[in-house]
C-alpha atoms as a PDB file:
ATOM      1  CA  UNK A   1      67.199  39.952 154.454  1.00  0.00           C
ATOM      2  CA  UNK A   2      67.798  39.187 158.155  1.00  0.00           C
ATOM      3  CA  UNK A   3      69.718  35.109 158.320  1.00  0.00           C
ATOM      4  CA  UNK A   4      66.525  33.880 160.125  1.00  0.00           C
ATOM      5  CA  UNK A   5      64.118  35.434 158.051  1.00  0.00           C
ATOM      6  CA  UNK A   6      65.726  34.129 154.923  1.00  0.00           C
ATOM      7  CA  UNK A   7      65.741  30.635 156.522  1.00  0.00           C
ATOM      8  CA  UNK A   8      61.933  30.750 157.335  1.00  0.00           C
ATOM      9  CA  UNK A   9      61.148  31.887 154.137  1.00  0.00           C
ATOM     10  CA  UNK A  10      62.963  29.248 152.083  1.00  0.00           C
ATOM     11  CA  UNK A  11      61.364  26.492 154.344  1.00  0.00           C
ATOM     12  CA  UNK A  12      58.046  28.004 153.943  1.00  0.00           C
ATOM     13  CA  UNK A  13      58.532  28.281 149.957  1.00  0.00           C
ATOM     14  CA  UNK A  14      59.152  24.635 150.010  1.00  0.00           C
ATOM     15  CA  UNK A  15      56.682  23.407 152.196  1.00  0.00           C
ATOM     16  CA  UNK A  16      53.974  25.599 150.087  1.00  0.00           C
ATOM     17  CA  UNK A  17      55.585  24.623 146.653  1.00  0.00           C
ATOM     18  CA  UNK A  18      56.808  20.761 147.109  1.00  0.00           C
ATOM     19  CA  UNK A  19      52.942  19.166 146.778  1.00  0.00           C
ATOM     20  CA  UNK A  20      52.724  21.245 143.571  1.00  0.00           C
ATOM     21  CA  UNK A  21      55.812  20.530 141.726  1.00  0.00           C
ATOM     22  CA  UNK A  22      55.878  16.742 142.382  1.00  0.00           C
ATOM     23  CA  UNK A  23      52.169  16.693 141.287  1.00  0.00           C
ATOM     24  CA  UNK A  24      53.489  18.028 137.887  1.00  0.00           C
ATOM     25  CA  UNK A  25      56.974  17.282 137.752  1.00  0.00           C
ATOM     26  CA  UNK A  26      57.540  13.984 139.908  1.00  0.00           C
ATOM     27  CA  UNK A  27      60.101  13.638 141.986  1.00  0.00           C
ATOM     28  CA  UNK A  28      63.128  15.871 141.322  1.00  0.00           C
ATOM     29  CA  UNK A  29      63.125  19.389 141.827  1.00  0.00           C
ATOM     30  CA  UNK A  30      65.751  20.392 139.825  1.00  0.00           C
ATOM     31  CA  UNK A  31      66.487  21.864 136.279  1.00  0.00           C
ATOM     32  CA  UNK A  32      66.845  18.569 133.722  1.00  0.00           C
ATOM     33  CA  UNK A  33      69.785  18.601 130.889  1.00  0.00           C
ATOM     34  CA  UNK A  34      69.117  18.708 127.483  1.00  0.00           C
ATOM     35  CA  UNK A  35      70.995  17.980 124.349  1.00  0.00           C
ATOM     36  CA  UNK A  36      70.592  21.457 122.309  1.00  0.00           C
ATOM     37  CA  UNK A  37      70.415  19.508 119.193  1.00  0.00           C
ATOM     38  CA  UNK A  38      67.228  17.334 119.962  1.00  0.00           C
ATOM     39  CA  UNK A  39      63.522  18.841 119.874  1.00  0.00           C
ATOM     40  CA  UNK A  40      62.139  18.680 123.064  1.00  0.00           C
ATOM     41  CA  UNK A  41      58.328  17.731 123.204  1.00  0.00           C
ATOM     42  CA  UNK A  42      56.088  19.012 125.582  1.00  0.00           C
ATOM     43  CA  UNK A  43      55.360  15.640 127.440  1.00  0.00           C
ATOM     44  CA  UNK A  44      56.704  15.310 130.850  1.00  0.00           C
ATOM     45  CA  UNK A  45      58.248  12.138 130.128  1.00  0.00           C
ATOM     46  CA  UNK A  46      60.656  13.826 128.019  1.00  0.00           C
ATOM     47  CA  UNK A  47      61.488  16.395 130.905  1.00  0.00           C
ATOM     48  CA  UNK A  48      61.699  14.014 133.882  1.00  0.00           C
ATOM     49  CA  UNK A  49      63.822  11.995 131.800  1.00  0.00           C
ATOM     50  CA  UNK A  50      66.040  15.085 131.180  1.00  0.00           C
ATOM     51  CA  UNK A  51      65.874  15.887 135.034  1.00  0.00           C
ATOM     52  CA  UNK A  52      67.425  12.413 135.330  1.00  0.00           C
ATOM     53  CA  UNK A  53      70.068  12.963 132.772  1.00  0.00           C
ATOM     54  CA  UNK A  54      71.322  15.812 135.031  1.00  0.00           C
ATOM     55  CA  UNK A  55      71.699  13.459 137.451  1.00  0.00           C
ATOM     56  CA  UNK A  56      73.885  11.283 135.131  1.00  0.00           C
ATOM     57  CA  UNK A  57      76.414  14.236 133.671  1.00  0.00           C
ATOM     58  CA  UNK A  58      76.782  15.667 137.061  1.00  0.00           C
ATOM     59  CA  UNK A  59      78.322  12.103 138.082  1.00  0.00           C
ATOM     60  CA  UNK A  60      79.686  11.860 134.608  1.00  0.00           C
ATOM     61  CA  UNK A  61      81.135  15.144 135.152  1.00  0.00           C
ATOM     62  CA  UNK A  62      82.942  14.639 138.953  1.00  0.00           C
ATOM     63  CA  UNK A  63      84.562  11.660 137.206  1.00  0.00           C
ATOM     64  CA  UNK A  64      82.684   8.969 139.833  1.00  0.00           C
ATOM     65  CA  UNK A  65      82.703   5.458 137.875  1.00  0.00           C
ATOM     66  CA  UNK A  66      79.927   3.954 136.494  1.00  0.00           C
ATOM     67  CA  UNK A  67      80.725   0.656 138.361  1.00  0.00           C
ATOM     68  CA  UNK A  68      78.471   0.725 141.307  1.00  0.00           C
ATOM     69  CA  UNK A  69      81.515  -1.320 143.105  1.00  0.00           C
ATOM     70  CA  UNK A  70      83.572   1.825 142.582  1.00  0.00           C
ATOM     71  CA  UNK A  71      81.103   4.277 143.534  1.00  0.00           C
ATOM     72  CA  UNK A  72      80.455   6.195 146.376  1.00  0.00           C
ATOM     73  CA  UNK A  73      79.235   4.164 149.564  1.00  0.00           C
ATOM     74  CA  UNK A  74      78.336   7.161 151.902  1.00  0.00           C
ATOM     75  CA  UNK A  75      76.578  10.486 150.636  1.00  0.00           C
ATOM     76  CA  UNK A  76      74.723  13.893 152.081  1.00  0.00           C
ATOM     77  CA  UNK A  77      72.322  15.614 150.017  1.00  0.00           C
ATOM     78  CA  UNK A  78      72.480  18.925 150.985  1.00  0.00           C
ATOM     79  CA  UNK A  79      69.572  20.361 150.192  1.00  0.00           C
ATOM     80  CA  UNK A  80      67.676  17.449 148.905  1.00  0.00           C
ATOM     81  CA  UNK A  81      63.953  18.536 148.030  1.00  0.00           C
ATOM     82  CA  UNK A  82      62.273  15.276 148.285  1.00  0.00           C
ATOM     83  CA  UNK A  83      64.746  13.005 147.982  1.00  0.00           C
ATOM     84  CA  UNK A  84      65.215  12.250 144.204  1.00  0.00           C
ATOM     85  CA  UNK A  85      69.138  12.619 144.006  1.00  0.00           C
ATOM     86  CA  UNK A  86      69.325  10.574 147.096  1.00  0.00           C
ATOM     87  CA  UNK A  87      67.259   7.722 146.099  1.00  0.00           C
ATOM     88  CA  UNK A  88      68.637   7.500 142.786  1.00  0.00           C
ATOM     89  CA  UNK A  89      72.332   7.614 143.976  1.00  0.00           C
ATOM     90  CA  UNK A  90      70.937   4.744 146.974  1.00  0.00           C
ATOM     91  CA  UNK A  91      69.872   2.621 143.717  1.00  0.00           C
ATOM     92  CA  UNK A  92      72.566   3.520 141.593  1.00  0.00           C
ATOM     93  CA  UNK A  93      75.541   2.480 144.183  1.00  0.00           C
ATOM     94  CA  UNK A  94      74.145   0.704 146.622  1.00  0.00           C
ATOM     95  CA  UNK A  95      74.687   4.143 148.740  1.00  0.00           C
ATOM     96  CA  UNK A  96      73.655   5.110 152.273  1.00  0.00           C
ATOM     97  CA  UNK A  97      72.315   8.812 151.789  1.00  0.00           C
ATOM     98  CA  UNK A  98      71.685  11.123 154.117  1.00  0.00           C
ATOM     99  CA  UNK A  99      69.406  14.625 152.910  1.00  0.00           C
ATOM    100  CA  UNK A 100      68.854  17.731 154.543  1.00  0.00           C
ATOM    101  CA  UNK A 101      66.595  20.391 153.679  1.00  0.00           C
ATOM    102  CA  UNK A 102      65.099  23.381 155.758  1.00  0.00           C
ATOM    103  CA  UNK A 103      61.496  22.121 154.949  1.00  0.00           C
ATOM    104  CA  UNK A 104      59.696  19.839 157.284  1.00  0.00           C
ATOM    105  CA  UNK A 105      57.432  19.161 154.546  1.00  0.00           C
ATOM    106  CA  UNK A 106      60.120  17.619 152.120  1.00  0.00           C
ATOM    107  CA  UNK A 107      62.151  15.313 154.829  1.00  0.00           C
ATOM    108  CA  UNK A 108      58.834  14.061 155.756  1.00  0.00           C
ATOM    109  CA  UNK A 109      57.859  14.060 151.958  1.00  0.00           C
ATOM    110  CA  UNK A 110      61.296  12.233 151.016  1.00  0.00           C
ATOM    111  CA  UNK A 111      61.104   9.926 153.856  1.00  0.00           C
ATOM    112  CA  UNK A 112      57.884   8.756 152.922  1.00  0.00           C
ATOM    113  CA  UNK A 113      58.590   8.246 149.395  1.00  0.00           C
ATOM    114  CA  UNK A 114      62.123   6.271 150.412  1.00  0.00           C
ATOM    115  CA  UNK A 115      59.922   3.823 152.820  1.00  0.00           C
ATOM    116  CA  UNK A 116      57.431   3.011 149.844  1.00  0.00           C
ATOM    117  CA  UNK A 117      60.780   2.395 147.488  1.00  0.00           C
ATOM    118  CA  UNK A 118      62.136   0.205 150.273  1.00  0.00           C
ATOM    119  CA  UNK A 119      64.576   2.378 150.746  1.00  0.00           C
ATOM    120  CA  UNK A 120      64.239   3.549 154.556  1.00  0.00           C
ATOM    121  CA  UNK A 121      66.079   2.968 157.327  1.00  0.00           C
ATOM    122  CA  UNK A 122      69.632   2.415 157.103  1.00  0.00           C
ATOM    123  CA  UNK A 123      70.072   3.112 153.255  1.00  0.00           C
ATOM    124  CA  UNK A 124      68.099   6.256 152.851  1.00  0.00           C
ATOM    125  CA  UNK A 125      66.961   9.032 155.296  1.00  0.00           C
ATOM    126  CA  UNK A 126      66.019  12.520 155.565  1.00  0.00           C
ATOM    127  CA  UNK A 127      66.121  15.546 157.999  1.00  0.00           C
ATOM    128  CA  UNK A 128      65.214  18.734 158.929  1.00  0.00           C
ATOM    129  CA  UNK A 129      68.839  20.588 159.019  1.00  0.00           C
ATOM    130  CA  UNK A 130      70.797  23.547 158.123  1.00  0.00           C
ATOM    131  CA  UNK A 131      73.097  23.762 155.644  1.00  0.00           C
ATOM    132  CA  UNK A 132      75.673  26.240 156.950  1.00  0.00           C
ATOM    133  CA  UNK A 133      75.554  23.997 160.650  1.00  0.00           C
ATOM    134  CA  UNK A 134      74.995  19.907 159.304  1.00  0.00           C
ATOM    135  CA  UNK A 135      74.907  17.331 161.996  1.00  0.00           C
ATOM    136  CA  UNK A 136      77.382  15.334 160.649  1.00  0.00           C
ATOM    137  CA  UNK A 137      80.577  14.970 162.224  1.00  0.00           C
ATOM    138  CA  UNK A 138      83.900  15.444 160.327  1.00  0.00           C
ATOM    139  CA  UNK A 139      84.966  13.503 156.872  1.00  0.00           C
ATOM    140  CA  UNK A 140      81.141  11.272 156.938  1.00  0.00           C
ATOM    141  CA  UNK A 141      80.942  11.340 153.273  1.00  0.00           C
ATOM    142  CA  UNK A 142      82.432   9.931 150.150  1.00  0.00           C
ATOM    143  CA  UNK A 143      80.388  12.159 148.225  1.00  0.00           C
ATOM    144  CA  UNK A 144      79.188  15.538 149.179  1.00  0.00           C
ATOM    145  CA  UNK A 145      75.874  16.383 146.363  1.00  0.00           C
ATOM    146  CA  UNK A 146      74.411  20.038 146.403  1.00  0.00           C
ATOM    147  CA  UNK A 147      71.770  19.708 143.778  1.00  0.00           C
ATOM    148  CA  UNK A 148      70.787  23.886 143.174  1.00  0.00           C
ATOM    149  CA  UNK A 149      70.422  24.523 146.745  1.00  0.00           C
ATOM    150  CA  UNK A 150      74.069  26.919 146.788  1.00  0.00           C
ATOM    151  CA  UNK A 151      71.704  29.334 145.360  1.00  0.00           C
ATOM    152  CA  UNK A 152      69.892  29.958 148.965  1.00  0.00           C
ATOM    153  CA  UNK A 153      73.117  30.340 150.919  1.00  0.00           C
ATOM    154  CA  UNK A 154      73.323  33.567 152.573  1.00  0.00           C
ATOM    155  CA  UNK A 155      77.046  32.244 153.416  1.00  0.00           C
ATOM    156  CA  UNK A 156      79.028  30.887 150.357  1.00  0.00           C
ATOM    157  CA  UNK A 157      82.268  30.578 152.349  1.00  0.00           C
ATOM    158  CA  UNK A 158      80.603  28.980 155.017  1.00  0.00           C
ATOM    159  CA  UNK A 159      78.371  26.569 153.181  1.00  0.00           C
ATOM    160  CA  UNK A 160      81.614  25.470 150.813  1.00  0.00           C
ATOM    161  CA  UNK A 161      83.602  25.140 154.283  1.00  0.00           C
ATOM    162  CA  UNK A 162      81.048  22.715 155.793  1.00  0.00           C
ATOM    163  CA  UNK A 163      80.844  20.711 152.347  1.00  0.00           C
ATOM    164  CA  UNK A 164      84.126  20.070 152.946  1.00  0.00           C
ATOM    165  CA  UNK A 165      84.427  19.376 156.665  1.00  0.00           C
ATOM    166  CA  UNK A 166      82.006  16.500 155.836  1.00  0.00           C
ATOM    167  CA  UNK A 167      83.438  15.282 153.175  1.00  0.00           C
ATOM    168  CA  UNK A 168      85.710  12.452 153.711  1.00  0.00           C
ATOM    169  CA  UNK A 169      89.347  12.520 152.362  1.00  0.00           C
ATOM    170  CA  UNK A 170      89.306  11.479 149.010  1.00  0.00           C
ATOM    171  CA  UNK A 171      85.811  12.361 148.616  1.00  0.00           C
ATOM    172  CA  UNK A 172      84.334  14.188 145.354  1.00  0.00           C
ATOM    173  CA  UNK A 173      82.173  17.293 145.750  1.00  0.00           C
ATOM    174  CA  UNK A 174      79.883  18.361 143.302  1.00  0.00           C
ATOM    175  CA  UNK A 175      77.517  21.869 143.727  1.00  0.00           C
ATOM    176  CA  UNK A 176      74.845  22.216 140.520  1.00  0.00           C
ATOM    177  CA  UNK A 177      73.736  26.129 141.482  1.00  0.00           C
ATOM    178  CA  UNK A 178      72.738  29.001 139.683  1.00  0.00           C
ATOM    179  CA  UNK A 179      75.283  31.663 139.442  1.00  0.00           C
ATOM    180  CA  UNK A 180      75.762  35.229 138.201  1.00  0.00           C
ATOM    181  CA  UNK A 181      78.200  35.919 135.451  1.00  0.00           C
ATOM    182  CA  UNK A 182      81.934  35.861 135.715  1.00  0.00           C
ATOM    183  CA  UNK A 183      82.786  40.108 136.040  1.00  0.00           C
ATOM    184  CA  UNK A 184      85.289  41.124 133.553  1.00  0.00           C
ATOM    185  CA  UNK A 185      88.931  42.118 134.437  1.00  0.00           C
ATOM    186  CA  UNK A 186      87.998  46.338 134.931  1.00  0.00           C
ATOM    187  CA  UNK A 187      84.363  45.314 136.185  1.00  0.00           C
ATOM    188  CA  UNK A 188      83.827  45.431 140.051  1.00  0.00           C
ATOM    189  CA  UNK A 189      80.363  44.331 140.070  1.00  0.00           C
ATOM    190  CA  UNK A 190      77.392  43.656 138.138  1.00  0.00           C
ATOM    191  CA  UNK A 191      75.681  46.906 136.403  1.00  0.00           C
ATOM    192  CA  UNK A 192      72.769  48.646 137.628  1.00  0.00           C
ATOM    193  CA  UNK A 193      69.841  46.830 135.294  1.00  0.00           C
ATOM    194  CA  UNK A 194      71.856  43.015 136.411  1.00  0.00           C
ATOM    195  CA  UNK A 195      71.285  44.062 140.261  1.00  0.00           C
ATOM    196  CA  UNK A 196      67.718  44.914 139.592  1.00  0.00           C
ATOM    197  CA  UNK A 197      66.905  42.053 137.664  1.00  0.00           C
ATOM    198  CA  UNK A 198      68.096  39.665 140.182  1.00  0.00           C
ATOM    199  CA  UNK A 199      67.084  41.549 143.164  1.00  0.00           C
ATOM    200  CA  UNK A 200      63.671  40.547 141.579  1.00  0.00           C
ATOM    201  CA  UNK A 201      64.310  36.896 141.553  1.00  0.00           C
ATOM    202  CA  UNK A 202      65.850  36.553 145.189  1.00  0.00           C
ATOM    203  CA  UNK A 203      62.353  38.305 146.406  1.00  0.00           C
ATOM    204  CA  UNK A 204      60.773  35.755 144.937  1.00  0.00           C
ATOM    205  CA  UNK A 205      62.956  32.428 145.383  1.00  0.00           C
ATOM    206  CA  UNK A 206      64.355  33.699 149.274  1.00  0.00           C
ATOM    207  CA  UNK A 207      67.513  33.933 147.492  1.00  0.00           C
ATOM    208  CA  UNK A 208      70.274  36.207 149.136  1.00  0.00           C
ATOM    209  CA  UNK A 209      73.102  37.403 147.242  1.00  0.00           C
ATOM    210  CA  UNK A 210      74.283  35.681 144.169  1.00  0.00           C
ATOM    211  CA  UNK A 211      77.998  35.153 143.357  1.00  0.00           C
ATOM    212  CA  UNK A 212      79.860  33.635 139.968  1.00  0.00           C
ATOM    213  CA  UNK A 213      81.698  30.393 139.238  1.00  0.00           C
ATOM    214  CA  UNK A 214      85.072  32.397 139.814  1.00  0.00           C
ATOM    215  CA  UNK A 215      83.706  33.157 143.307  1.00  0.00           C
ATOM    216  CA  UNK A 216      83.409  29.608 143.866  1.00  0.00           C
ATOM    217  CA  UNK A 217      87.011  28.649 142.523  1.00  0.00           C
ATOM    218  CA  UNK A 218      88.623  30.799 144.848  1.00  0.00           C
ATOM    219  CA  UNK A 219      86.528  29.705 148.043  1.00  0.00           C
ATOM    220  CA  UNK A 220      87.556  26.011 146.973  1.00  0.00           C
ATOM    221  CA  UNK A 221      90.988  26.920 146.466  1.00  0.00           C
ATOM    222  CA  UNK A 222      91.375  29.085 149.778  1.00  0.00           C
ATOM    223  CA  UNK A 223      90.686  25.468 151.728  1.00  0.00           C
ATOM    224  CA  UNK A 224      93.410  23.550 149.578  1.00  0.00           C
ATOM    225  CA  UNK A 225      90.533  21.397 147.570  1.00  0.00           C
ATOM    226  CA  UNK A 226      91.755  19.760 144.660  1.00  0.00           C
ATOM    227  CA  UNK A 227      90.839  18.810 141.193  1.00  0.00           C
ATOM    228  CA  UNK A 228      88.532  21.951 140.950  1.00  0.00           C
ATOM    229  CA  UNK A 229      87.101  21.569 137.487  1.00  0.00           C
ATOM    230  CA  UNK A 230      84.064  24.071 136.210  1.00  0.00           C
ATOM    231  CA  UNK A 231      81.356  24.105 133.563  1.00  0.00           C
ATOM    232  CA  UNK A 232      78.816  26.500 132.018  1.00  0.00           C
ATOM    233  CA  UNK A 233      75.645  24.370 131.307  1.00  0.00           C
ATOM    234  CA  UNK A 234      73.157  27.147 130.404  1.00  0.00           C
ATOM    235  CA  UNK A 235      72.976  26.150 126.928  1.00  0.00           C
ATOM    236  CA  UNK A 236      71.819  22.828 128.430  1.00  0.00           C
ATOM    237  CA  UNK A 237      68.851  23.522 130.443  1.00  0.00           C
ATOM    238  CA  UNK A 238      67.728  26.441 128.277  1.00  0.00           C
ATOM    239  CA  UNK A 239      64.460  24.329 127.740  1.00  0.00           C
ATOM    240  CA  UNK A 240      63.951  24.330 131.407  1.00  0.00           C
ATOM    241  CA  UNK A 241      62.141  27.211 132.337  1.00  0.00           C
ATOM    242  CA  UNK A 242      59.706  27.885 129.121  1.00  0.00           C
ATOM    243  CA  UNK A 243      58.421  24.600 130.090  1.00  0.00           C
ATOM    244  CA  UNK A 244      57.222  24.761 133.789  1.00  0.00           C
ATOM    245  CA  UNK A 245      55.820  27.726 132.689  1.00  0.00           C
ATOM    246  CA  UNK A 246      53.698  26.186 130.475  1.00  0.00           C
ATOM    247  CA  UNK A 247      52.867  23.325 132.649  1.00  0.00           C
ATOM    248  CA  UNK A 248      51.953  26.198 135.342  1.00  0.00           C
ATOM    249  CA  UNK A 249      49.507  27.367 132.555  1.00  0.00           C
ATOM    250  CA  UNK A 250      47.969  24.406 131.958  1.00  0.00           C
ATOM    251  CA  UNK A 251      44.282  23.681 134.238  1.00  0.00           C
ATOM    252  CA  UNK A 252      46.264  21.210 136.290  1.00  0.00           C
ATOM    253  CA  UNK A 253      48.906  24.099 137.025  1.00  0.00           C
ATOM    254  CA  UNK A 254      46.945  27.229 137.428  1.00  0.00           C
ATOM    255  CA  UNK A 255      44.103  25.208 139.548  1.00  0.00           C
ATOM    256  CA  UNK A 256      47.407  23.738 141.931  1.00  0.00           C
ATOM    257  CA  UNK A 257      49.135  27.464 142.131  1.00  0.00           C
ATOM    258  CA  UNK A 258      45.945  28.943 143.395  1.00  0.00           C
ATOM    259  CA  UNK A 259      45.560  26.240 146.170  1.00  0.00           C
ATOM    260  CA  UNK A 260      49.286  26.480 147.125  1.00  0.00           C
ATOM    261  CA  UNK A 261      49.567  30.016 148.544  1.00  0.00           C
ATOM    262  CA  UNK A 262      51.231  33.411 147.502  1.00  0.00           C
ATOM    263  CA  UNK A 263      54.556  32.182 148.325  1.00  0.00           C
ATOM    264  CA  UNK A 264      54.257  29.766 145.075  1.00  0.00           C
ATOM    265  CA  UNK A 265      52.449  31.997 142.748  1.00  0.00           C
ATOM    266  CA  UNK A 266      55.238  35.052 143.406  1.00  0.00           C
ATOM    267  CA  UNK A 267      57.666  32.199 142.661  1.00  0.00           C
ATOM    268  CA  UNK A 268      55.755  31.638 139.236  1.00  0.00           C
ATOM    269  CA  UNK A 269      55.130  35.505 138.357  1.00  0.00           C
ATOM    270  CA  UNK A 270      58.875  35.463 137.935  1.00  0.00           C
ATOM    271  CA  UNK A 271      59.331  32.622 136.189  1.00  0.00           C
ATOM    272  CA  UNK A 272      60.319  34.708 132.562  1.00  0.00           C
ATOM    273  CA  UNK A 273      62.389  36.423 134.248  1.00  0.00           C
ATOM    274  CA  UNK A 274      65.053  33.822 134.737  1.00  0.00           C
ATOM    275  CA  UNK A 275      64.536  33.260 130.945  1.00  0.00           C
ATOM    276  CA  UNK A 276      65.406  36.722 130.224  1.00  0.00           C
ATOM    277  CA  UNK A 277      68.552  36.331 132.579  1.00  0.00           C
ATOM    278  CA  UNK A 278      69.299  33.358 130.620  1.00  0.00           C
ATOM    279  CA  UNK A 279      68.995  34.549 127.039  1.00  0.00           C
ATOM    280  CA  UNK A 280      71.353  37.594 128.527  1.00  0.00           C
ATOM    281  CA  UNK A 281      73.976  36.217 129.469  1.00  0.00           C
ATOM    282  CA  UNK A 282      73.048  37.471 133.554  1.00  0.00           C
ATOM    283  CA  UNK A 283      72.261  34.066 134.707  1.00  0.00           C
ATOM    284  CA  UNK A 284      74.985  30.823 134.585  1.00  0.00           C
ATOM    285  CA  UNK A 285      73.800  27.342 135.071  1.00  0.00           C
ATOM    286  CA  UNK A 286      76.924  25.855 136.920  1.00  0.00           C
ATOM    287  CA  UNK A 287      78.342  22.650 137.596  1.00  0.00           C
ATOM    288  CA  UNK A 288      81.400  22.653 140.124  1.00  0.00           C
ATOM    289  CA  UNK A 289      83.337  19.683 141.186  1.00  0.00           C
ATOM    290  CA  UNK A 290      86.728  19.139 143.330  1.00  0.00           C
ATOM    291  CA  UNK A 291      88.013  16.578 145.402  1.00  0.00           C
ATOM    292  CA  UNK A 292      89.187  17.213 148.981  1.00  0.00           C
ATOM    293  CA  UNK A 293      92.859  15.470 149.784  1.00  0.00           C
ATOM    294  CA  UNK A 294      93.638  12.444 150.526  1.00  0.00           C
END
């Protein structure tokens, strides 16, 4: 898919989808953490407060301290939906954030919701901005959040390049995306059926080409970050997806999916299909974190 095209259509998902999902979901538009051992009702309590946990071990996980003196003071959200990892970091820290997102709908979405939060102004704000070009000059940012927005970068060396040109030295990166899996030694790319399967999700979600945790390690280590630490945590969102599909299939859903457009109801129709990617081992739920020198 032609650069432009695939920026359009990702801004036009979101602006079509956004309305929908907060209606159901709330605020964060993101996969929530679960701990495998607990049963997981079907109230969305229970799931927004798991979409806030992933807030939590992603922090948890970078190593930034729970002491809001000792946390981060300046932060881009690159790719920020409506603003849910922002304002919660803002609260959290007493953090200026910064979002960007390719959907006029969200920044105006996430601005809105930061003004009624007394957030706006100089703590919180939102933009419409691209992630491969941010308006941000060099070192900005103590910490630089991508909350599953890697997934839609036609340019992974690009997109981890400018992560890092805004980050300030010192600063902690973390990137929550959805990966491939790792290829094995004598393997030079996925097989035939993988392709397929997730050539069927990126028509959907205006993804481009996916790429594995190991991709990201070496695009970290070819620009000297530090600290690069990785994690699998498929086995903790596995409740994820089986759930907004039945909250799609619920009145509330199916009567919002109609009135949202076909951009929103393709994304649903293929919905099971990151399940099955799950349960087969295709699809990684990744957490990567590093730490650019001092």
């Amino acid at each position: 898919m032609d650069p432009q095209e695939l920026k359009q259509g990702i801004a036009e998902l979101y602006d079509e989808s956004s309305g929908v999902w907060e209606d159901i979901w709330g605020e964060h538009m993101h996969h929530g953490f679960y701990n495998p051992d607990d049963q997981v009702s079907g109230s969305g309590s229970d799931h927004r407060a798991a979409q806030i946990r992933m807030l939590q071990e992603a922090l948890r996980f970078a190593g930034i301290s729970e002491d809001p003196e000792k946390g981060p003071k300046t932060v881009v959200d690159v790719g920020c939906g409506i603003g849910g990892s922002s304002r919660y970091i803002a609260r959290k820290f007493g953090a200026k954030c910064q979002g960007i997102t390719l959907s006029p709908f969200q920044a105006q979405r996430a601005n809105a919701l930061a003004e009624t939060e007394g957030l706006a102004d100089k703590q919180v704000s939102f933009q419409v901005a691209d992630a491969l070009e941010q308006p941000f000059p060099d070192g900005q940012f103590d910490l630089v959040w991508s909350m599953e927005s890697g997934e839609h970068m036609p340019d992974k060396r690009k997109f981890v390049g400018e992560l890092a040109r805004v980050a300030a030295p010192g600063a902690t990166i973390i990137i929550v995306t959805w990966c491939h899996r790792v290829l094995g030694p004598s393997e030079e790319s996925l097989q035939p059926w993988e392709m397929k399967h997730l050539k069927k999700i990126c028509d959907a979600y205006y993804l481009p080409d996916w790429c594995s945790t190991a991709d990201y390690v070496n695009l970290l280590e070819s620009l000297s970050l530090q600290d690069i630490k990785t994690a699998d945590w498929s086995q903790y969102v596995a409740p994820f997806w089986p759930a907004v599909i039945r909250s799609a299939l619920t009145w509330k859903g199916l009567t919002s999916l109609l009135r949202s457009g076909m951009k929103t109801i393709r994304g649903a129709l293929v919905m099971p299909l990151m399940i099955e990617g799950y349960k087969k081992g295709l699809i990684k739920f990744a957490i990567i974190t590093c730490r650019k020198p001092e």
